[in-house]
Protein backbone atom coordinates (compact mmCIF):
# COMPACT_ATOMS: atom_id res chain seq x y z
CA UNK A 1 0.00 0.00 0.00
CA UNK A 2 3.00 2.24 0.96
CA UNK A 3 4.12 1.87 -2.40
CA UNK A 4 1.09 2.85 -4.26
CA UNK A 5 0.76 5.80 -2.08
CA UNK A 6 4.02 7.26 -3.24
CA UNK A 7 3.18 6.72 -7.38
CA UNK A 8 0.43 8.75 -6.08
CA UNK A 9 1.91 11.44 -4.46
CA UNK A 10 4.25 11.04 -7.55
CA UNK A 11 1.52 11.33 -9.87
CA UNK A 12 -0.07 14.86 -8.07
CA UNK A 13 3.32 16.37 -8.06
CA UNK A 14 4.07 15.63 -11.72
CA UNK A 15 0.78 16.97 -12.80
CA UNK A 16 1.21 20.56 -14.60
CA UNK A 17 -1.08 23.39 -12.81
CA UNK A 18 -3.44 25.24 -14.71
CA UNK A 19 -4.04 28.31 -12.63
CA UNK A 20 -4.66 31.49 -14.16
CA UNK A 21 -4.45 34.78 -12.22
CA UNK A 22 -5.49 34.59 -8.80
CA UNK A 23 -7.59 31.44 -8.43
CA UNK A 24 -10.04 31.84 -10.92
CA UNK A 25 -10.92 28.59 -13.05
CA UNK A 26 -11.05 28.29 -16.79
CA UNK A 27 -13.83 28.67 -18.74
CA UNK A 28 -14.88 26.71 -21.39
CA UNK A 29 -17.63 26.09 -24.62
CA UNK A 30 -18.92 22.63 -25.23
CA UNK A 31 -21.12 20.53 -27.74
CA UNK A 32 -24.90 20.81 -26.59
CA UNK A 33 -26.87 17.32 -27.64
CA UNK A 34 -28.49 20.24 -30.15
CA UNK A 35 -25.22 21.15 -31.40
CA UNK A 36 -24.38 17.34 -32.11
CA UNK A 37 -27.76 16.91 -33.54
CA UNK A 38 -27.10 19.90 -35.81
CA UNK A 39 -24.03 18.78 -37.16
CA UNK A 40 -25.13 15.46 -38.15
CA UNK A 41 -27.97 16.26 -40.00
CA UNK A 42 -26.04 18.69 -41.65
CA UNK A 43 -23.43 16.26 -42.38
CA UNK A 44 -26.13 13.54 -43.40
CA UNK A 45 -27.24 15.89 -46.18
CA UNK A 46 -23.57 16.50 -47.36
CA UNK A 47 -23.57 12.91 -47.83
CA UNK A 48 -26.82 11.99 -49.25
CA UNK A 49 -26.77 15.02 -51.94
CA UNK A 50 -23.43 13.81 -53.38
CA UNK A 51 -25.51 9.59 -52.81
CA UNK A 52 -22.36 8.94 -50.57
CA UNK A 53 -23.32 6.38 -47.83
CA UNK A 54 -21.05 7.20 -44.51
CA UNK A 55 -20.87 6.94 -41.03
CA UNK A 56 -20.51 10.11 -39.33
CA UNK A 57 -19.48 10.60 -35.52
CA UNK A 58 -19.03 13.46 -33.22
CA UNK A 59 -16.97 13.52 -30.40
CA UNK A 60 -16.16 15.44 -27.10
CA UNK A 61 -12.99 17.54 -26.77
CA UNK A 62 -11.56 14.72 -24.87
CA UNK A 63 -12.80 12.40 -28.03
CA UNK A 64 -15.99 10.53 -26.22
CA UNK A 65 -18.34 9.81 -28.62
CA UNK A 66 -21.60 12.23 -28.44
CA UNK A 67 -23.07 10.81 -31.20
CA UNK A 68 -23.12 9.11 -34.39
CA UNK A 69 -25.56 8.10 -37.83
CA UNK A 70 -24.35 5.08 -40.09
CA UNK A 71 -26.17 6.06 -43.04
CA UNK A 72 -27.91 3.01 -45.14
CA UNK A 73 -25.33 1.43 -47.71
CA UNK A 74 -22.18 2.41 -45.27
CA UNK A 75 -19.58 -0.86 -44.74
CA UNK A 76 -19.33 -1.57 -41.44
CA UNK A 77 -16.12 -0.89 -40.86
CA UNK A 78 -17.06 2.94 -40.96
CA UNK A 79 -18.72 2.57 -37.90
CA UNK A 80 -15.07 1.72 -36.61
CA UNK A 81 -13.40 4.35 -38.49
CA UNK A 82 -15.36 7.21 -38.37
CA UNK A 83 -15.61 7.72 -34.43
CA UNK A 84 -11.67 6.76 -34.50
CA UNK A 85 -11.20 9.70 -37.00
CA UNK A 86 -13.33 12.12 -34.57
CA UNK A 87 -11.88 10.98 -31.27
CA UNK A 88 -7.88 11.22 -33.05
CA UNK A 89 -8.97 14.97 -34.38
CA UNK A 90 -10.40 16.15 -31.05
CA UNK A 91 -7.33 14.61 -29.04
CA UNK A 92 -4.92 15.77 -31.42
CA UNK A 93 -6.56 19.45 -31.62
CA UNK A 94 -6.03 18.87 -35.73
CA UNK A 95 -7.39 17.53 -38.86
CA UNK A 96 -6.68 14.18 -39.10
CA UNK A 97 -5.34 14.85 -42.78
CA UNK A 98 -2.49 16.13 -41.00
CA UNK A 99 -1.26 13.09 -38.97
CA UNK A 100 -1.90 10.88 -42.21
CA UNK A 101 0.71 13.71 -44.17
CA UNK A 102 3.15 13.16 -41.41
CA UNK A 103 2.77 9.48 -42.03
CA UNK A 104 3.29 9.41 -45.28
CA UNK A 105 5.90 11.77 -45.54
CA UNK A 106 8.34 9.17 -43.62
CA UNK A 107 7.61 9.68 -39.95
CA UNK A 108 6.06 5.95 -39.88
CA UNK A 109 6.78 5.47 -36.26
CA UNK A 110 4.24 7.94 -35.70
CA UNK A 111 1.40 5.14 -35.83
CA UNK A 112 2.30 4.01 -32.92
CA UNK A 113 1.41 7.13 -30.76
CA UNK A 114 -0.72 6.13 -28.01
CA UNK A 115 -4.52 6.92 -28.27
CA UNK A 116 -4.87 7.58 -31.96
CA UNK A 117 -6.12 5.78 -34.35
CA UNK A 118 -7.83 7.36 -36.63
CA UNK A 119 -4.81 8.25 -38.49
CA UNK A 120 -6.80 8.70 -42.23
CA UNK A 121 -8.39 12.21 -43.33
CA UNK A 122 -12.01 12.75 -42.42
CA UNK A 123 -11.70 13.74 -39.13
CA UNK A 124 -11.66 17.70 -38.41
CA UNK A 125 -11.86 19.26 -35.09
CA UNK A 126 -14.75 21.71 -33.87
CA UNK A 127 -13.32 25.09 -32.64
CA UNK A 128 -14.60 28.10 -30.51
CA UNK A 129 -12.74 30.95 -30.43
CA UNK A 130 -9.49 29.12 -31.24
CA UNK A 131 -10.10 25.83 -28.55
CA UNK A 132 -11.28 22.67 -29.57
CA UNK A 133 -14.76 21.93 -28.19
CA UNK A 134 -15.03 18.65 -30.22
CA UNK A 135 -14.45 16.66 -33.68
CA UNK A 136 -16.49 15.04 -36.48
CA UNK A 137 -15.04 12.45 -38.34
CA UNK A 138 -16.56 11.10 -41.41
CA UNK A 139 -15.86 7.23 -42.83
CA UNK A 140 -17.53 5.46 -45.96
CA UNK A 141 -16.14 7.27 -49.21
CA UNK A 142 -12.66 8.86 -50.58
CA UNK A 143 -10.91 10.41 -47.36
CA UNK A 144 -11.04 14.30 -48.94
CA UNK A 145 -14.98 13.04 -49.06
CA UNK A 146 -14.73 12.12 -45.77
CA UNK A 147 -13.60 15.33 -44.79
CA UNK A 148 -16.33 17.42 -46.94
CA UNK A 149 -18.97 15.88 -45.24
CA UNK A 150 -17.19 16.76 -41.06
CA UNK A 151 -16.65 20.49 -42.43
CA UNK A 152 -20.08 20.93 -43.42
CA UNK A 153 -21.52 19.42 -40.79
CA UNK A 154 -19.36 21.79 -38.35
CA UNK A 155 -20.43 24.94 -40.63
CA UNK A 156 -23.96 24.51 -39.99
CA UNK A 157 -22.72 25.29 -36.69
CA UNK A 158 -22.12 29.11 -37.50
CA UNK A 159 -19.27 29.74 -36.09
């Protein structure tokens, strides 16, 4: 027990603090279950006006799935992908698009980063005033598809 109590103690003095002045806590905007609902039927019509069958998935800032639609016709695998993609791009605070260029560009070791693994475009993060507040990520069709269908599902947002 002795043991475990120090990692702890270990564990609280390693952790960074996030104080601001004085003791005054952040602040911060977050998906309402209207906002999710918003940007996948926006995102659903994206897909069905261009007759591309996908799964799209919105996440949390800390990439927990809010929701998701797997639109009639999408493999099954999409249902995989697509909350991978939003949960990578909301951990990451990027577009997935980005790991996958880093990938491919000869940093291969970088699939092997803990947590993400949605490493494929289609996932795009959700920002308010410059924070991430969430992700979409899109699976089903060509990755730059993919990606269409998030970013209009986050402009319905208005933001």
């Amino acid at each position: 027990m002795r043991h475990n109590l120090r990692l702890f103690n270990l564990m609280i003095i390693s952790t960074p603090s996030f104080h601001t002045f004085g003791d005054h806590m952040y602040t911060k905007s977050a998906l309402s279950c209207a906002d999710v609902e918003t940007i996948l039927q926006a995102a659903k019509a994206e897909a069905l006006a261009n007759q591309w069958a996908v799964t799209i998935a919105v996440a949390d800032d800390g990439g927990h799935l809010l929701g998701m639609l797997r639109l009639d016709g999408a493999p099954p695998m999409s249902a995989h992908i697509g909350p991978s993609k939003a949960k990578t791009a909301a951990v990451a605070r990027r577009e997935t698009k980005i790991l996958e260029d880093i990938i491919n560009n000869g940093r291969t070791a970088f699939v092997t980063a803990p947590y993400v693994d949605g490493l494929l475009e289609g996932g795009v993060p959700v920002l308010v005033n410059g924070q991430v507040v969430g992700a979409v990520g899109v699976s089903g069709v060509k990755s730059d598809q993919d990606a269409q269908i998030a970013k209009a599902g986050i402009a319905a947002l208005g933001l």
